[in-house]
C-alpha atoms as a PDB file:
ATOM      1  CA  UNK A   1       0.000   0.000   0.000  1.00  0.00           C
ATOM      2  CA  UNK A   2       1.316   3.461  -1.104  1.00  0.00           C
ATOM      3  CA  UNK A   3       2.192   5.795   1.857  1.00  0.00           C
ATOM      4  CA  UNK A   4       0.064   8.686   1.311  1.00  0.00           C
ATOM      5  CA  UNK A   5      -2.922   5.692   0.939  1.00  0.00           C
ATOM      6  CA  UNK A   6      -2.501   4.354   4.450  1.00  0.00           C
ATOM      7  CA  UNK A   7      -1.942   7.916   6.137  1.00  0.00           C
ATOM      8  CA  UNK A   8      -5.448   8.684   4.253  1.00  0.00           C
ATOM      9  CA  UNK A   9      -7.332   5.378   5.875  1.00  0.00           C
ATOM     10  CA  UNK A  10      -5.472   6.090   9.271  1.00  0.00           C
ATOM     11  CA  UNK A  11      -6.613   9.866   9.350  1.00  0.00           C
ATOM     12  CA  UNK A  12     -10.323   8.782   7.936  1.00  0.00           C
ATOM     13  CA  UNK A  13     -10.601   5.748  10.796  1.00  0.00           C
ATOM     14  CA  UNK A  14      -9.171   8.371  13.320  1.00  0.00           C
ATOM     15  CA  UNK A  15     -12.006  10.438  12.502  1.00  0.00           C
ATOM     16  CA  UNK A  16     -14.521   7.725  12.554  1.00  0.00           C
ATOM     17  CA  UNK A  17     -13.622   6.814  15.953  1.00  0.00           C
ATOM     18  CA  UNK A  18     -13.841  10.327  17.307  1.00  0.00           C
ATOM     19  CA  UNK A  19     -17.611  10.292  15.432  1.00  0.00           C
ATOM     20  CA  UNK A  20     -18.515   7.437  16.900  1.00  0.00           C
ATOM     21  CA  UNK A  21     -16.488   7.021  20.342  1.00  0.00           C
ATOM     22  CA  UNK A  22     -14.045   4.431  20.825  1.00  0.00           C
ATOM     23  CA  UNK A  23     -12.151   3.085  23.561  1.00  0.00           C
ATOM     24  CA  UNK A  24     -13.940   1.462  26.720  1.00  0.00           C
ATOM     25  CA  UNK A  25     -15.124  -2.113  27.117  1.00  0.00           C
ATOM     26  CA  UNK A  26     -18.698  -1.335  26.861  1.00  0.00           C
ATOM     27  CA  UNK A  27     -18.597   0.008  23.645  1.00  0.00           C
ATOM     28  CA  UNK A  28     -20.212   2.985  23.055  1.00  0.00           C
ATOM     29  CA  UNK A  29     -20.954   3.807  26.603  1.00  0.00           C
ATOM     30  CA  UNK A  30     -23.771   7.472  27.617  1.00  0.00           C
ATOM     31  CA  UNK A  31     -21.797  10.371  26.955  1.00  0.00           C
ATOM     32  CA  UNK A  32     -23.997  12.010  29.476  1.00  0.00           C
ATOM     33  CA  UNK A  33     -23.538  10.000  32.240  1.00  0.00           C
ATOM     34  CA  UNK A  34     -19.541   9.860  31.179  1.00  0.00           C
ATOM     35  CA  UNK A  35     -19.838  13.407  31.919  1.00  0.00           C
ATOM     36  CA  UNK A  36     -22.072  13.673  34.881  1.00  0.00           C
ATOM     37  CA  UNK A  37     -19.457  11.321  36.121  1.00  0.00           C
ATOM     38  CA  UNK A  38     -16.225  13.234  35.404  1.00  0.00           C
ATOM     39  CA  UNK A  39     -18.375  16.354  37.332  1.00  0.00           C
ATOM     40  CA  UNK A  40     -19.207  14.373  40.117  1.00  0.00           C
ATOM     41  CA  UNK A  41     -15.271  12.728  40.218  1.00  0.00           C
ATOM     42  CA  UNK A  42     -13.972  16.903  40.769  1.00  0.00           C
ATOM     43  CA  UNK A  43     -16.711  17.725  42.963  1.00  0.00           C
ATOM     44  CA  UNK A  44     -16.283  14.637  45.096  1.00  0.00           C
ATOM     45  CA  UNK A  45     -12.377  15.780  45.390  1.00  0.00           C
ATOM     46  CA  UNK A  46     -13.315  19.433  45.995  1.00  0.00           C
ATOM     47  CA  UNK A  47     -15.335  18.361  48.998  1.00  0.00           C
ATOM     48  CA  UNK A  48     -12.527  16.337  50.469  1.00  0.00           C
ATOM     49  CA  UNK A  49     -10.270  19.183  50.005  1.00  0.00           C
ATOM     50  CA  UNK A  50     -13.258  21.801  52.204  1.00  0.00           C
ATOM     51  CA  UNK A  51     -13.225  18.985  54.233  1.00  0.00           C
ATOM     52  CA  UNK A  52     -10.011  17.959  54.797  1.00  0.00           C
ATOM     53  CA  UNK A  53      -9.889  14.334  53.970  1.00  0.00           C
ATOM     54  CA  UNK A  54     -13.496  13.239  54.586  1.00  0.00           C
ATOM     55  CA  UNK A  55     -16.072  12.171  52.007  1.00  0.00           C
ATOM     56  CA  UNK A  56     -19.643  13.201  51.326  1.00  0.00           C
ATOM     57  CA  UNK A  57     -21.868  10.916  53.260  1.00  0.00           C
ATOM     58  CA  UNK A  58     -24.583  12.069  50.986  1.00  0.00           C
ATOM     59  CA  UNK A  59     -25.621  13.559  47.689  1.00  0.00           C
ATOM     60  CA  UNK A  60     -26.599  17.076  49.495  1.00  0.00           C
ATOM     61  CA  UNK A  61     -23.424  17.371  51.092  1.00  0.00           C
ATOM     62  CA  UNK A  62     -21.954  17.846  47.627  1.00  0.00           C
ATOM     63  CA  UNK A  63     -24.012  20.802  47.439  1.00  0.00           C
ATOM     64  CA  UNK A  64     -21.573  23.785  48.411  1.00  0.00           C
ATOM     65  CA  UNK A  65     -19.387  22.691  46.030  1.00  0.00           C
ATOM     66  CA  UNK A  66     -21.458  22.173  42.859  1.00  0.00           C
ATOM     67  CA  UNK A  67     -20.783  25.102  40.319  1.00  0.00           C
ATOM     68  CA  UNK A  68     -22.639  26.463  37.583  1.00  0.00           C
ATOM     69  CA  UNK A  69     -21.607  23.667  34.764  1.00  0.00           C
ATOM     70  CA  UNK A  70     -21.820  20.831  37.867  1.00  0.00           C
ATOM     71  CA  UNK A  71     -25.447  21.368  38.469  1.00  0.00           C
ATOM     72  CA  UNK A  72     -26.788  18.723  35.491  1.00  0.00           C
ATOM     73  CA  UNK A  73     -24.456  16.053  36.884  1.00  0.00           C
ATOM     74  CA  UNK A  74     -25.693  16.903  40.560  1.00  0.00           C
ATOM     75  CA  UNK A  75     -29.121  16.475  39.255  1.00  0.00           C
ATOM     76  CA  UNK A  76     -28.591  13.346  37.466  1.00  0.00           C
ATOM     77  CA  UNK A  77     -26.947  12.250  40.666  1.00  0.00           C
ATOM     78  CA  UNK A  78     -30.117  13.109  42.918  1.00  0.00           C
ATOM     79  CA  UNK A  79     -32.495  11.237  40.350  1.00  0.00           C
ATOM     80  CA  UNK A  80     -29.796   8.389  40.670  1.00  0.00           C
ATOM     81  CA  UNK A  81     -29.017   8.280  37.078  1.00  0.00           C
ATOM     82  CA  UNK A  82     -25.858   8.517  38.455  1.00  0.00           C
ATOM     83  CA  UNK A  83     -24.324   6.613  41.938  1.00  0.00           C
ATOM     84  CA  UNK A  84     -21.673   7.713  44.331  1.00  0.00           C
ATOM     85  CA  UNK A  85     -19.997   5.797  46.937  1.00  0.00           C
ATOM     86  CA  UNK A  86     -20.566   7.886  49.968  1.00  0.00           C
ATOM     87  CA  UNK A  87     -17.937   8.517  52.673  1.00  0.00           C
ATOM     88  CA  UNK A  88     -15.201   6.825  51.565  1.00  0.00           C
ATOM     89  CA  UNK A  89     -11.606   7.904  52.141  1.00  0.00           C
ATOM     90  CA  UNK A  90      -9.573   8.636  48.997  1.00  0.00           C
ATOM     91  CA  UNK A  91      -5.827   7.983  50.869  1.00  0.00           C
ATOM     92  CA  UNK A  92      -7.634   4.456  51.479  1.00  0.00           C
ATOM     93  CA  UNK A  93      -7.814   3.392  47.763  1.00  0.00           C
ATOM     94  CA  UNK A  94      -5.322   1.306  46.242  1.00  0.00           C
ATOM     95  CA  UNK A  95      -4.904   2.250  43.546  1.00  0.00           C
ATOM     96  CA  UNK A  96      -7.030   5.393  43.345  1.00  0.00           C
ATOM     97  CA  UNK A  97      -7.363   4.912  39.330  1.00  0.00           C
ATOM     98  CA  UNK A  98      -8.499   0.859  39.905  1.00  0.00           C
ATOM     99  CA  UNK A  99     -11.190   1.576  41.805  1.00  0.00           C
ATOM    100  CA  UNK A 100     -14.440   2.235  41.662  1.00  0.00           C
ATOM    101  CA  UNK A 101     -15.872   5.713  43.422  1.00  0.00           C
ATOM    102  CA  UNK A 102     -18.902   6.029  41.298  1.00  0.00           C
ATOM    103  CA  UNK A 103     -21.179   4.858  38.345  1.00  0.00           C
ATOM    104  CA  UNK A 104     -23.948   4.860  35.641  1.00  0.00           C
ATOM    105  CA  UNK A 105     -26.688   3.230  37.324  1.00  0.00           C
ATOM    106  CA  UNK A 106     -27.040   0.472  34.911  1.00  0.00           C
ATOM    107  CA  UNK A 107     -23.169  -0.259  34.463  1.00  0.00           C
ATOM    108  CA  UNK A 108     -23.528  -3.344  36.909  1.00  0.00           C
ATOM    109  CA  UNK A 109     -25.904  -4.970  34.448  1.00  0.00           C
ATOM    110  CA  UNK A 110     -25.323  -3.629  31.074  1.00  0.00           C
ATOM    111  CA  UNK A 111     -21.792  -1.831  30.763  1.00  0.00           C
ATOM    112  CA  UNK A 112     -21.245   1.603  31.305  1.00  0.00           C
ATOM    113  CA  UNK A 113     -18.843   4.955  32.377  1.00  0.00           C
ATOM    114  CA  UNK A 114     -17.645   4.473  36.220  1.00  0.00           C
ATOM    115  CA  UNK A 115     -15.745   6.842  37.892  1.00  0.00           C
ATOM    116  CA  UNK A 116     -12.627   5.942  39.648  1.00  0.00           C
ATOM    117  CA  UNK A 117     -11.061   7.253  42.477  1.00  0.00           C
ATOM    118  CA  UNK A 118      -8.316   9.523  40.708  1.00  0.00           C
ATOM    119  CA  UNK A 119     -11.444  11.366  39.393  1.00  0.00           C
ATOM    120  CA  UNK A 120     -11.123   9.463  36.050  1.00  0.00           C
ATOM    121  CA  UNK A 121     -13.991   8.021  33.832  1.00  0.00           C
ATOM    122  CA  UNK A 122     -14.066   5.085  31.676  1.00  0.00           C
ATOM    123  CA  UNK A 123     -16.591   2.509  29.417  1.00  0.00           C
ATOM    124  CA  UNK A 124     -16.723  -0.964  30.922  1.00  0.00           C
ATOM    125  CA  UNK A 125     -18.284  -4.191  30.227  1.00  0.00           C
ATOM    126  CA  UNK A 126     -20.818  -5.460  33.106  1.00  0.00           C
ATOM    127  CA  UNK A 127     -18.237  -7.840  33.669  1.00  0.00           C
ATOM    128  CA  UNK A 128     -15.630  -5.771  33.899  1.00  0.00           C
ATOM    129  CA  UNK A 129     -17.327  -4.134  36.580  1.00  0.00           C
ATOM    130  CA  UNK A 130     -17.716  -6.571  38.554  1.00  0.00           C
ATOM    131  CA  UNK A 131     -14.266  -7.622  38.544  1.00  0.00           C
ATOM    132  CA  UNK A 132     -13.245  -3.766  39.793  1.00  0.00           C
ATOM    133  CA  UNK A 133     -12.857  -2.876  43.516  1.00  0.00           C
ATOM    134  CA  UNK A 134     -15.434  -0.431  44.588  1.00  0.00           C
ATOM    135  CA  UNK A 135     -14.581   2.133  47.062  1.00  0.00           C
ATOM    136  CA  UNK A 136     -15.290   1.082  50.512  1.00  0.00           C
ATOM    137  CA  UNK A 137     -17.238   3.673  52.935  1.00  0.00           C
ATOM    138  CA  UNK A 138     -14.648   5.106  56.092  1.00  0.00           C
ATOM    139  CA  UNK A 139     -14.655   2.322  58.703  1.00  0.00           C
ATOM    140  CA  UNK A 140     -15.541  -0.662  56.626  1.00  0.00           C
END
């Protein structure tokens, strides 16, 4: 295959992944939730910064920290489109970005974006999940 051929099929299945969303296990995972969920991930560690080193023990305690672009993922959290692990210590995870701090609320059953503990968010197969560690609440 010529050179300037294969760069052209590279750049046009590099743009057809970006269209279409690749990476993640579940394949093709809710953008929305993905983003609720990256929110939720900085608001989560904003709290335990106000608080110093204690978790939310509840969705309204996220409330003083939820800004002006936060409040759809705060909302999807309260309709629990969305679930948090409530007070769980972030210095207790190991590792942080292996464990589970939050999730889609059907990910457990059909694949979806989870949020780890290093505030990251990725697709995963419902098996997948249930391999993962999930965050366990202060004193458990």
């Amino acid at each position: 295959m010529k050179p300037l051929r294969f760069a052209g099929l590279l750049l046009a299945g590099s743009a057809l992944c970006l269209f279409v969303g690749c990476g993640g296990g579940a394949g093709g995972g809710n953008t929305e939730n993905a983003r609720h969920l990256d929110h939720l991930g900085k608001m989560y560690h904003s709290y335990w910064d106000a608080h110093t080193g204690k978790g939310p023990s509840k969705a309204e305690d996220l409330k003083e920290v939820v800004t002006k672009e936060d409040e759809k993922a705060y909302d999807a959290l309260k309709k629990g489109e969305v679930v948090l692990l409530y007070n769980v210590r972030l210095l207790d995870m190991k590792p942080p970005e292996g464990t589970v701090l939050g999730y889609a609320k059907d990910t457990p059953t059909k694949g979806g974006s989870v949020l780890m503990g290093d505030a990251t968010v990725k697709d995963v197969t419902a098996d997948e999940f249930k391999k993962l560690p999930q965050a366990k609440p202060e004193g458990k």
